[in-house]
C-alpha atoms as a PDB file:
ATOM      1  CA  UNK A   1      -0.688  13.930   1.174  1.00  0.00           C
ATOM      2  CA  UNK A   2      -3.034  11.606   2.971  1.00  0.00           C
ATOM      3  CA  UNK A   3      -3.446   7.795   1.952  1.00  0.00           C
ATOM      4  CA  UNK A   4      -5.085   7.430  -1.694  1.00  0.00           C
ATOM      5  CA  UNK A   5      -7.023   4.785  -3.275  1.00  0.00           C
ATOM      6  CA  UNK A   6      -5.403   2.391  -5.664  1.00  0.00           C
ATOM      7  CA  UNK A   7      -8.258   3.557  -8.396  1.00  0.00           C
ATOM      8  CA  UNK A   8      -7.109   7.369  -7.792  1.00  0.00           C
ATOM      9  CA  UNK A   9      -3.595   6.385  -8.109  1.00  0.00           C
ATOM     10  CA  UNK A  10      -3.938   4.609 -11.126  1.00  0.00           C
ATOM     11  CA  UNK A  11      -6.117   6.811 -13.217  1.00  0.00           C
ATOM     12  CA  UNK A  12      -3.818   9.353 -12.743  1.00  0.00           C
ATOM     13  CA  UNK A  13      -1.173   7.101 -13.875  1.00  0.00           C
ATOM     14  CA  UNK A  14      -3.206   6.034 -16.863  1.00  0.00           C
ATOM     15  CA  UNK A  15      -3.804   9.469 -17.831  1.00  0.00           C
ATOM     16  CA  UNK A  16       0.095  11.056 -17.693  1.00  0.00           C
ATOM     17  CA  UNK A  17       1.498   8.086 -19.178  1.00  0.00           C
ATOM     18  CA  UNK A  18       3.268   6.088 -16.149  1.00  0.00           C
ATOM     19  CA  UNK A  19       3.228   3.210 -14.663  1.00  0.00           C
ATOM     20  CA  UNK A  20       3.219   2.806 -10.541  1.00  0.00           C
ATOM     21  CA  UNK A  21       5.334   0.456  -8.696  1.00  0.00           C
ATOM     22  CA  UNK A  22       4.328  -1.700  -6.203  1.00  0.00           C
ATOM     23  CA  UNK A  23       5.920  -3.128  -2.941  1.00  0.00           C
ATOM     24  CA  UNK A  24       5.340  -5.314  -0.434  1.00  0.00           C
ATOM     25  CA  UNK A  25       6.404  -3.989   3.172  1.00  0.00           C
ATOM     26  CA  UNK A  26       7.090  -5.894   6.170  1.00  0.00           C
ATOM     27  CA  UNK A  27       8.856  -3.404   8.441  1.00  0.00           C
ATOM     28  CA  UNK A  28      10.122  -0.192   8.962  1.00  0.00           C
ATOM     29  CA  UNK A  29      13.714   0.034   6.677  1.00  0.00           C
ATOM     30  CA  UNK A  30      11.222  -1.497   3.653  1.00  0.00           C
ATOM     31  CA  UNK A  31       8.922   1.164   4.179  1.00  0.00           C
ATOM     32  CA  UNK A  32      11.781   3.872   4.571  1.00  0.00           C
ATOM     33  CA  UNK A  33      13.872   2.396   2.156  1.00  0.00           C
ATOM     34  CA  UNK A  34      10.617   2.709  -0.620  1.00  0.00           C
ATOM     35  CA  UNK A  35       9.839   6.120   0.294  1.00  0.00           C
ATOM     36  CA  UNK A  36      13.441   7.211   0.074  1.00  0.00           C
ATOM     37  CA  UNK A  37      13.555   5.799  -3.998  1.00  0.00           C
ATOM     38  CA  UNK A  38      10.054   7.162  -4.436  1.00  0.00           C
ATOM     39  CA  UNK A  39      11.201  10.607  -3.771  1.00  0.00           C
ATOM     40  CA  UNK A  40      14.131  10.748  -5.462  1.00  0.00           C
ATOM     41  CA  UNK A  41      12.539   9.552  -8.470  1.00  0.00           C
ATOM     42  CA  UNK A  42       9.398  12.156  -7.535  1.00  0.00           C
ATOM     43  CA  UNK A  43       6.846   9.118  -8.081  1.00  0.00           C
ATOM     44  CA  UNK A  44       3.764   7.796  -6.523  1.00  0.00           C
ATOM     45  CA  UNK A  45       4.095   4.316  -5.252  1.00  0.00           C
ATOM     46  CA  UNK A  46       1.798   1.033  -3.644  1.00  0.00           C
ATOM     47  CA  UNK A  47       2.457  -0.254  -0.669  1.00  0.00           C
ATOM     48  CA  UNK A  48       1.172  -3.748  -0.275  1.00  0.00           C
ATOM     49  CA  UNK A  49       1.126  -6.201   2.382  1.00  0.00           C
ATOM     50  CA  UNK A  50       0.260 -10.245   1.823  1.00  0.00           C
ATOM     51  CA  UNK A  51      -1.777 -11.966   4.604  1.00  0.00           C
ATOM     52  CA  UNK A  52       1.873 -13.295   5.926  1.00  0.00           C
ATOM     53  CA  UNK A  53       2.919 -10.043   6.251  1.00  0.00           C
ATOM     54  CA  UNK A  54       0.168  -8.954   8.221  1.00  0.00           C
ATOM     55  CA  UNK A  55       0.242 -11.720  10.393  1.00  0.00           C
ATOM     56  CA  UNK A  56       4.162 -10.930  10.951  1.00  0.00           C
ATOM     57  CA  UNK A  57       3.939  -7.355  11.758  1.00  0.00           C
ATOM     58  CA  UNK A  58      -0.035  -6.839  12.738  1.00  0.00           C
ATOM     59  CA  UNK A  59      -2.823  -4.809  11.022  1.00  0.00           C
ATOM     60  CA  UNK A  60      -2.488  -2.209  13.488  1.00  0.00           C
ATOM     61  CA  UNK A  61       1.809  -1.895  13.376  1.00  0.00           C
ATOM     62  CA  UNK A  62       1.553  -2.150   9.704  1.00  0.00           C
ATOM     63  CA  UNK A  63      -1.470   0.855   9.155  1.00  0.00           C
ATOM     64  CA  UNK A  64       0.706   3.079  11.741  1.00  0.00           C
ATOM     65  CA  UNK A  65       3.897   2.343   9.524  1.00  0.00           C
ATOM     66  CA  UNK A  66       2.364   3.244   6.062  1.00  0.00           C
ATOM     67  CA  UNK A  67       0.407   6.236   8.000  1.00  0.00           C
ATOM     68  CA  UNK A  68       3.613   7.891   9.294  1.00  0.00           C
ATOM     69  CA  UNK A  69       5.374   7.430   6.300  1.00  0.00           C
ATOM     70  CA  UNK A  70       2.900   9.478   4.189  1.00  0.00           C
ATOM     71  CA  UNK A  71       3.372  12.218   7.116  1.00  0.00           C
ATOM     72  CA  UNK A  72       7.277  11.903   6.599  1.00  0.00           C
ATOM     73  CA  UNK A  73       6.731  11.823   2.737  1.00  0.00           C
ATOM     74  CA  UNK A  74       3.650  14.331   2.683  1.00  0.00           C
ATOM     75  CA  UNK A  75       4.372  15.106  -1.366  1.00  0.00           C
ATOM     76  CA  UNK A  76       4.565  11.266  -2.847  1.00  0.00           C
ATOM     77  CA  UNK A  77       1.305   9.551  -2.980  1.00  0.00           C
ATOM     78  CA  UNK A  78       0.607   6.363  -1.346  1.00  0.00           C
ATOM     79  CA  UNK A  79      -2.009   3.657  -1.861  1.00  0.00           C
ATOM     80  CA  UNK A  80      -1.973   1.436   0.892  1.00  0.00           C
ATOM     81  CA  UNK A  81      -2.750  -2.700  -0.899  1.00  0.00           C
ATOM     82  CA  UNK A  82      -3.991  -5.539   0.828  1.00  0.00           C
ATOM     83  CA  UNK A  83      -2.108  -7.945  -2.183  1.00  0.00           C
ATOM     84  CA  UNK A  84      -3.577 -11.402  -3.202  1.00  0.00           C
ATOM     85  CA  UNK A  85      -6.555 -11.366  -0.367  1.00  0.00           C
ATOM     86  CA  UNK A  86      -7.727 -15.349   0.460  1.00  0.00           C
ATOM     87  CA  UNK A  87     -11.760 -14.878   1.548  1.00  0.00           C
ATOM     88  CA  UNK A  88     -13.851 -11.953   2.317  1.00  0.00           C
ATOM     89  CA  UNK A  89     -13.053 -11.534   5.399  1.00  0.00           C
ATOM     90  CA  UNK A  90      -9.284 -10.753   4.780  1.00  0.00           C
ATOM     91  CA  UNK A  91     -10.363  -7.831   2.581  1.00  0.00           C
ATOM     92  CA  UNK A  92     -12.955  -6.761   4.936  1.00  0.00           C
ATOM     93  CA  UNK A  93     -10.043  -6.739   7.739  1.00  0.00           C
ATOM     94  CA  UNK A  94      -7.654  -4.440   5.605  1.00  0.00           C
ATOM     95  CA  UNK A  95     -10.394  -2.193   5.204  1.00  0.00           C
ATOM     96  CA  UNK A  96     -11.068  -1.756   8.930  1.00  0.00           C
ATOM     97  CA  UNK A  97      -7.402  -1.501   9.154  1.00  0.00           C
ATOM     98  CA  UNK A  98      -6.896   1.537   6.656  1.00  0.00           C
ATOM     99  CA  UNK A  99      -5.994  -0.413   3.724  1.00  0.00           C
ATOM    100  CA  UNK A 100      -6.959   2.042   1.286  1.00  0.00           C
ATOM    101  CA  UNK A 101      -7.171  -0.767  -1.898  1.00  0.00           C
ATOM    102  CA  UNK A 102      -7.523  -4.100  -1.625  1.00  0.00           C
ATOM    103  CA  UNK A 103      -7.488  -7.306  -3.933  1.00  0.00           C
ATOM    104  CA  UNK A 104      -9.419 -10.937  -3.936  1.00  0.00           C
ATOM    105  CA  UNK A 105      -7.581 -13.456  -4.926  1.00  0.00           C
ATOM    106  CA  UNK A 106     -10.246 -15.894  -6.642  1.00  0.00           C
ATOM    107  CA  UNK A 107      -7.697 -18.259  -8.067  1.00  0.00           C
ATOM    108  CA  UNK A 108      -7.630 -19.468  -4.444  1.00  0.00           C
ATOM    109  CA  UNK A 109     -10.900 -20.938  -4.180  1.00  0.00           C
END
């Protein structure tokens, strides 16, 4: 199943009567490690990243990394999160970069 939006994700959630985990990723054994629990428990699931993520593993590393997990994983549904954005253009960024959700933080400001 290709990439979903977090909107998608949770409207179906809403509507069955579940809730959707979320988790932040860094690397490669998070993201295999997540997918793993996800299907064995045959549930949809968020990945997120923070800004220090994405400055530890890159935009580009980390939208490869959620990308070819959803190819491994084809049947579980993933939203790919930009978590607890600082300014505009952080969000914008995770756009461009395939973030399929993303979220503002206003408290910052």
């Amino acid at each position: 199943m290709a990439l979903i939006t977090l909107r998608q994700l949770l409207d179906h959630g809403a509507e069955n009567g579940y809730a959707v985990p979320a988790f932040n990723i860094n690397n490669m054994e998070q993201g295999l490690a997540i997918l793993s629990a996800a299907s064995a428990v045959d549930s949809p699931v968020i990945i997120q990243a923070s800004r220090g993520a994405r400055s530890y593993a890159g935009d580009i590393m980390l939208n490869y990394m959620v990308k070819a997990l959803s190819e491994m994983q084809p049947d579980i549904p993933i939203c790919m999160h930009q978590d607890h954005g600082n300014n505009e253009a952080t969000c914008l960024s995770a756009i461009r970069h395939g973030f399929t959700s993303v979220m503002m933080d206003g408290s910052l400001m």
